[in-house]
C-alpha atoms as a PDB file:
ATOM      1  CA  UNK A   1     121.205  95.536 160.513  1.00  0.00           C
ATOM      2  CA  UNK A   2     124.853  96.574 160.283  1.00  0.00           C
ATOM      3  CA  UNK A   3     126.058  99.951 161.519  1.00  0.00           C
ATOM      4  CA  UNK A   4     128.819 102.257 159.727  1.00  0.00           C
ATOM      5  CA  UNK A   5     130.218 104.526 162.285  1.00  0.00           C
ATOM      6  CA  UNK A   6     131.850 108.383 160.787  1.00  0.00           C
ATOM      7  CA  UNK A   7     134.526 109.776 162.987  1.00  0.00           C
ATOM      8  CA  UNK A   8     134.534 113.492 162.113  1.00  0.00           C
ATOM      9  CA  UNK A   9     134.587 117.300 163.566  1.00  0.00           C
ATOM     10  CA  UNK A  10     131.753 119.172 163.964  1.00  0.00           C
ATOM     11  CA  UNK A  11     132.893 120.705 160.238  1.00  0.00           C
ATOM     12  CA  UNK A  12     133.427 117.324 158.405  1.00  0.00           C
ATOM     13  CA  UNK A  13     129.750 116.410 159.615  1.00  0.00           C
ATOM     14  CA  UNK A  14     127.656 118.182 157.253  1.00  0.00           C
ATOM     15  CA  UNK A  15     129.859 116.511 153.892  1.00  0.00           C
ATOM     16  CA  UNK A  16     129.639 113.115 155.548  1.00  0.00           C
ATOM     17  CA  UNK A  17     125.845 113.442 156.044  1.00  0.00           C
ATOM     18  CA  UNK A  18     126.092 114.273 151.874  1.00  0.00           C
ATOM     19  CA  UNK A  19     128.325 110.954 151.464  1.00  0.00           C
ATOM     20  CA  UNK A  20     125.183 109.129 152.791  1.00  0.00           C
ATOM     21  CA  UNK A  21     122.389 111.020 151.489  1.00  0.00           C
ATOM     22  CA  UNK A  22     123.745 110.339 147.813  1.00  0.00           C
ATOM     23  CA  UNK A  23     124.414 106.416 149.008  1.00  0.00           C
ATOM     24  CA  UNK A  24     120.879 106.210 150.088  1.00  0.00           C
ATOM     25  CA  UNK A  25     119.389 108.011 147.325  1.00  0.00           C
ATOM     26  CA  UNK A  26     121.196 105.945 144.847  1.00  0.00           C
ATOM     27  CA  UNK A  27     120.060 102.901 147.033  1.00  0.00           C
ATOM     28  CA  UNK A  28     123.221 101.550 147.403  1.00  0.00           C
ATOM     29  CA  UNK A  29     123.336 101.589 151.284  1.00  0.00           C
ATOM     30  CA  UNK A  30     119.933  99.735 152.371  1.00  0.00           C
ATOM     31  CA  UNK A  31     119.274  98.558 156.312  1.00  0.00           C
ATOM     32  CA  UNK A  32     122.399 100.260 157.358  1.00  0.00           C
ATOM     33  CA  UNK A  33     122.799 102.977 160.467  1.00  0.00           C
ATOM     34  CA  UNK A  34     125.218 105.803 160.365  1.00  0.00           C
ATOM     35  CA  UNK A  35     126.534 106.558 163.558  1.00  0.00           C
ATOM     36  CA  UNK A  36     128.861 110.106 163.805  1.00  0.00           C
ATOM     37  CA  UNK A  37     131.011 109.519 166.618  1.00  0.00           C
ATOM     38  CA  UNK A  38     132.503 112.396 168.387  1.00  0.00           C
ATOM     39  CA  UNK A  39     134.389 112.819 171.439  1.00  0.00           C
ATOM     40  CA  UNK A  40     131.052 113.098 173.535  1.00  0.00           C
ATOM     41  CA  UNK A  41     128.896 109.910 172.667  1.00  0.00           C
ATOM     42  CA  UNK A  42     132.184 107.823 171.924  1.00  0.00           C
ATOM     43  CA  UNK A  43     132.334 105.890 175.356  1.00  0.00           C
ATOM     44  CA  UNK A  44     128.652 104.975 174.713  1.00  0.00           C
ATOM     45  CA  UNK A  45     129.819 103.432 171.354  1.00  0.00           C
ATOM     46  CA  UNK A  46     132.229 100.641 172.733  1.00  0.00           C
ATOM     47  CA  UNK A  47     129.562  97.800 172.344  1.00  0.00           C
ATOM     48  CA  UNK A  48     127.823  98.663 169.221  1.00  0.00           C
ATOM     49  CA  UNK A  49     129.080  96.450 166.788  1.00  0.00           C
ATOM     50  CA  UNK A  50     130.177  98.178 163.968  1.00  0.00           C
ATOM     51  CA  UNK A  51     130.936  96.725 160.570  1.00  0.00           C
ATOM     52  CA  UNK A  52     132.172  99.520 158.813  1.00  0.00           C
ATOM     53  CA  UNK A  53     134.431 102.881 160.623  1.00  0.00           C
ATOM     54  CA  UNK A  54     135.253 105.906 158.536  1.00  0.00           C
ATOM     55  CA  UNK A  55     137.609 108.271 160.172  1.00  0.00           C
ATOM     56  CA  UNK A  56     138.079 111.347 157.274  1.00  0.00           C
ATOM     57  CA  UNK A  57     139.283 114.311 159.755  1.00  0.00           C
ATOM     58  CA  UNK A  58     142.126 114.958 162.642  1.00  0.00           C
ATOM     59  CA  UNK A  59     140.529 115.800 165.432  1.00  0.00           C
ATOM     60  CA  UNK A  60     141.035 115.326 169.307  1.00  0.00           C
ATOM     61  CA  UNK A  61     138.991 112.359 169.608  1.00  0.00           C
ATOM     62  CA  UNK A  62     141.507 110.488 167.656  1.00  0.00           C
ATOM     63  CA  UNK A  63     144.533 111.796 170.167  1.00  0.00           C
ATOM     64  CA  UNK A  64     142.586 111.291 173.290  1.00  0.00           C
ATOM     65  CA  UNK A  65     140.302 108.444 173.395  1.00  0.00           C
ATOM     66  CA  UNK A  66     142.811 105.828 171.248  1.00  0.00           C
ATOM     67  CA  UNK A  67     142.003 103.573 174.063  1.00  0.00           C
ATOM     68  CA  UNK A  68     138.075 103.484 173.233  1.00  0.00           C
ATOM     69  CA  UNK A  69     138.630 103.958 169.698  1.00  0.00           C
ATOM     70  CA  UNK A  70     141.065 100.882 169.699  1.00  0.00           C
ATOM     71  CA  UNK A  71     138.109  98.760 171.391  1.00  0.00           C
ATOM     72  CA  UNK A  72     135.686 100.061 168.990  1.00  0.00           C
ATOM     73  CA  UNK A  73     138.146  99.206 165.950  1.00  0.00           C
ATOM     74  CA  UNK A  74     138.748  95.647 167.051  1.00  0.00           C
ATOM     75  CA  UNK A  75     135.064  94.246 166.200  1.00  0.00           C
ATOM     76  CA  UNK A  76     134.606  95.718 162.975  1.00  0.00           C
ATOM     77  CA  UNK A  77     135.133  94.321 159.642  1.00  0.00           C
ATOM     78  CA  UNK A  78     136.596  97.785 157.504  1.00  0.00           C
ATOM     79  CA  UNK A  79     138.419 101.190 158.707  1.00  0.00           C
ATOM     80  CA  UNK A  80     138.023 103.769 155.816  1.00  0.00           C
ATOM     81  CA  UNK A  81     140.389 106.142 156.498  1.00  0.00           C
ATOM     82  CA  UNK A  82     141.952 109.284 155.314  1.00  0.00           C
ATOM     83  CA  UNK A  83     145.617 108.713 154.850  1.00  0.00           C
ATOM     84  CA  UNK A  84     146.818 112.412 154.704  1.00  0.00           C
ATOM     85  CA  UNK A  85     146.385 113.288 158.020  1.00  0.00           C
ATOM     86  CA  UNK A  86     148.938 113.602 160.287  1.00  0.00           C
ATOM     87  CA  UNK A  87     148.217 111.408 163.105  1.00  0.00           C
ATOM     88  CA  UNK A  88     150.119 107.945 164.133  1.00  0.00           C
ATOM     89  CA  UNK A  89     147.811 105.235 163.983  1.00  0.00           C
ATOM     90  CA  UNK A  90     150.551 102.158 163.967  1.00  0.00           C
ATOM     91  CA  UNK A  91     148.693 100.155 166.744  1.00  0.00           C
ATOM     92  CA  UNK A  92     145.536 100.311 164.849  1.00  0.00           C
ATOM     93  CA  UNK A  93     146.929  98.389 161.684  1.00  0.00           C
ATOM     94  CA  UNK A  94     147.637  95.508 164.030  1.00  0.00           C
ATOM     95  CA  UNK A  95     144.252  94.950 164.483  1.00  0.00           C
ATOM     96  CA  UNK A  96     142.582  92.257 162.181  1.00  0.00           C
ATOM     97  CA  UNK A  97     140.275  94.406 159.700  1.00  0.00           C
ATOM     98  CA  UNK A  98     140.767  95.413 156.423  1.00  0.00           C
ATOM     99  CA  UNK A  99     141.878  99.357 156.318  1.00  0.00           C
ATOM    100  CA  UNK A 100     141.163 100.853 153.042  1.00  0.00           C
ATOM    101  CA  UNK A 101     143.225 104.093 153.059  1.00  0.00           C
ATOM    102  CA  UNK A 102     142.296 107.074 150.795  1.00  0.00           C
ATOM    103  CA  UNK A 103     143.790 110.751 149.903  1.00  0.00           C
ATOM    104  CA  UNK A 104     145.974 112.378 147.556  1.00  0.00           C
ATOM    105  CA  UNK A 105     149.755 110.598 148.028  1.00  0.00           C
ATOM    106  CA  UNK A 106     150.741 107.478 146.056  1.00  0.00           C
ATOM    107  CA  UNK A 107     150.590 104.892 148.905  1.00  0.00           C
ATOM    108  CA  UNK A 108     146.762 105.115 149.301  1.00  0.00           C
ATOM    109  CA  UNK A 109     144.350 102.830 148.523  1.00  0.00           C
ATOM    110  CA  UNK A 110     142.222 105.453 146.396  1.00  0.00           C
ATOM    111  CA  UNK A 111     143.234 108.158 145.204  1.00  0.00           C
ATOM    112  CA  UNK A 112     142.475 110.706 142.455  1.00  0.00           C
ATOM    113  CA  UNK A 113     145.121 110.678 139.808  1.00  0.00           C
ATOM    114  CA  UNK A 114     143.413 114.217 138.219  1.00  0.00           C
ATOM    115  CA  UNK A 115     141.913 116.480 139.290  1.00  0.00           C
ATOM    116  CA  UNK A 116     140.212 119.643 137.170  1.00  0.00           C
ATOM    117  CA  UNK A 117     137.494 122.305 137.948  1.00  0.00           C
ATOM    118  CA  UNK A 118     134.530 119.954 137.579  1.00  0.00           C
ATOM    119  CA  UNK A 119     135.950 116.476 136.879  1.00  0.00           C
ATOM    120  CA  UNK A 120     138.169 114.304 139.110  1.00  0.00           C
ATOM    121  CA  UNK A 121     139.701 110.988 137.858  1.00  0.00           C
ATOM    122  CA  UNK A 122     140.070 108.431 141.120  1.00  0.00           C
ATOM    123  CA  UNK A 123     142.273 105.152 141.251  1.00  0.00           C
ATOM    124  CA  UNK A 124     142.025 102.247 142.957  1.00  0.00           C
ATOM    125  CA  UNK A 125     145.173 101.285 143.171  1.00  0.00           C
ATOM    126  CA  UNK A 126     144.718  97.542 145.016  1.00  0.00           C
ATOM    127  CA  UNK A 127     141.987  95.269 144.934  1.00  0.00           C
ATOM    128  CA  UNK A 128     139.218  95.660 147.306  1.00  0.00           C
ATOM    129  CA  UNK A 129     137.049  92.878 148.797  1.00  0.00           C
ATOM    130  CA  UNK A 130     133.048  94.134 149.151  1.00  0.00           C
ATOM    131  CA  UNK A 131     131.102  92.708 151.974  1.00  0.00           C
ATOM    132  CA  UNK A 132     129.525  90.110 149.232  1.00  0.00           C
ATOM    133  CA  UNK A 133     133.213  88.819 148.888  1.00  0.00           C
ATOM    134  CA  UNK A 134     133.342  90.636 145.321  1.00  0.00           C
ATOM    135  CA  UNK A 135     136.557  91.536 144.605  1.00  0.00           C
ATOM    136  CA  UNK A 136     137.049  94.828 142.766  1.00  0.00           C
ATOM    137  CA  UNK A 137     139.891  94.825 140.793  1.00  0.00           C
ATOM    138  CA  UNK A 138     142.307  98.037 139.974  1.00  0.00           C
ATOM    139  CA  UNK A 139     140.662 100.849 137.762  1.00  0.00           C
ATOM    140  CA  UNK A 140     140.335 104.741 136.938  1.00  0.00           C
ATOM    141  CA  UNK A 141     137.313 106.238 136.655  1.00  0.00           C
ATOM    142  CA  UNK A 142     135.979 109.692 135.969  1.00  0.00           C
ATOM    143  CA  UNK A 143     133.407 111.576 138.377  1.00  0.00           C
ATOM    144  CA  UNK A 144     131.798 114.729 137.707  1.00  0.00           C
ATOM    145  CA  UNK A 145     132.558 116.251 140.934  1.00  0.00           C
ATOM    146  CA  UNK A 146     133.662 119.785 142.032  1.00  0.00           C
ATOM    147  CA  UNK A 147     138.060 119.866 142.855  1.00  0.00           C
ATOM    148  CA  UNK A 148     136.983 120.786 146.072  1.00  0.00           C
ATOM    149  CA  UNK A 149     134.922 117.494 146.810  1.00  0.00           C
ATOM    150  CA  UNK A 150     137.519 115.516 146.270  1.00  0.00           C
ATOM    151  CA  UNK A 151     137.885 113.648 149.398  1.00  0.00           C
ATOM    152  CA  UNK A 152     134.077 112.927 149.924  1.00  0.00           C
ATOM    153  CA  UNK A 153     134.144 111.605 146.456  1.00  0.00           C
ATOM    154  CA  UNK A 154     136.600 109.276 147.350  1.00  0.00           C
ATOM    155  CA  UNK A 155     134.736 108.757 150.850  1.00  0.00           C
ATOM    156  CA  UNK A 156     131.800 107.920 148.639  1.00  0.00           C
ATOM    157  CA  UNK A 157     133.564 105.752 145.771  1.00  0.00           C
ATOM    158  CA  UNK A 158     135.253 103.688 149.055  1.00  0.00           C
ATOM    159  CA  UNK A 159     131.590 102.957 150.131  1.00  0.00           C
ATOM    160  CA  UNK A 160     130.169 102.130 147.156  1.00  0.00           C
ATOM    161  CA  UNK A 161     132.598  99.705 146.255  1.00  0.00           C
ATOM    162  CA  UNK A 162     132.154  97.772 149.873  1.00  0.00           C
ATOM    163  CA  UNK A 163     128.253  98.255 149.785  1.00  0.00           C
ATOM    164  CA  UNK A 164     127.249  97.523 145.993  1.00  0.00           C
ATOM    165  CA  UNK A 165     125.861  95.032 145.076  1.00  0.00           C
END
């Protein structure tokens, strides 16, 4: 059973816990744990063995336990992470897992080329390699989505592509 670990305020929570309850509901995520990791349980996390991190806010946790986080990082497979923040994270891309960056600048790995009211177009810009060593090449593709979703959509469109079948 492999375990996806979400790195997230007490804010980002509630959309992550949507990311997964559409995953699951579309049965795209099967025999998998979601862990949300905060600044309070993250000590007890350094020997789970997780395949799959998502880090999609800024928060403390990130400034203040790099050391556990770093420990934590260096047994899983994939780091989804949200490229816009502001944080350095230049000792974590020397570890050996695939990073899969996503936001709104040009240098991420998805991103969404438009955005309007109630439709968002996302890119992948590079290919991606799924857990069933699929490759997914570049594409664009429209989501009905609110603007204001856009970053869980591309949360969710990051998981989907590492988790489908």
């Amino acid at each position: 059973m492999a375990f996806i670990g979400v790195i997230t305020s007490k804010r980002g929570e509630e959309a992550s816990k949507k990311v997964f309850i559409n995953l699951f509901n579309e049965n795209i995520i099967k025999k998998i744990n979601v862990i949300i990791i905060n600044e309070s349980n993250i000590d007890n996390m350094k020997n789970v063995l997780f395949e799959t991190i998502v880090i999609n806010e800024d928060n403390s946790l990130i400034r203040n336990k790099m050391e556990s986080l770093k420990q934590i990082l260096s047994r899983c497979k994939f780091l989804i992470l949200n490229s816009d923040m502001d944080i350095n994270l230049e000792s974590i891309y020397k570890l050996k897992l695939t990073v899969i960056t996503y936001g709104l600048n040009l240098k991420s790995t998805v991103t969404a080329s438009s955005i309007e009211d109630e439709k968002l177009q996302i890119c992948i810009q590079r290919s991606i390699k799924n857990i069933y060593n699929k490759i997914i090449e570049p594409k664009e593709m429209y989501i009905n989505a609110n603007k204001n979703d856009v970053y869980r959509v591309m949360e969710q469109c990051i998981l989907e592509i590492l988790y489908r079948k």
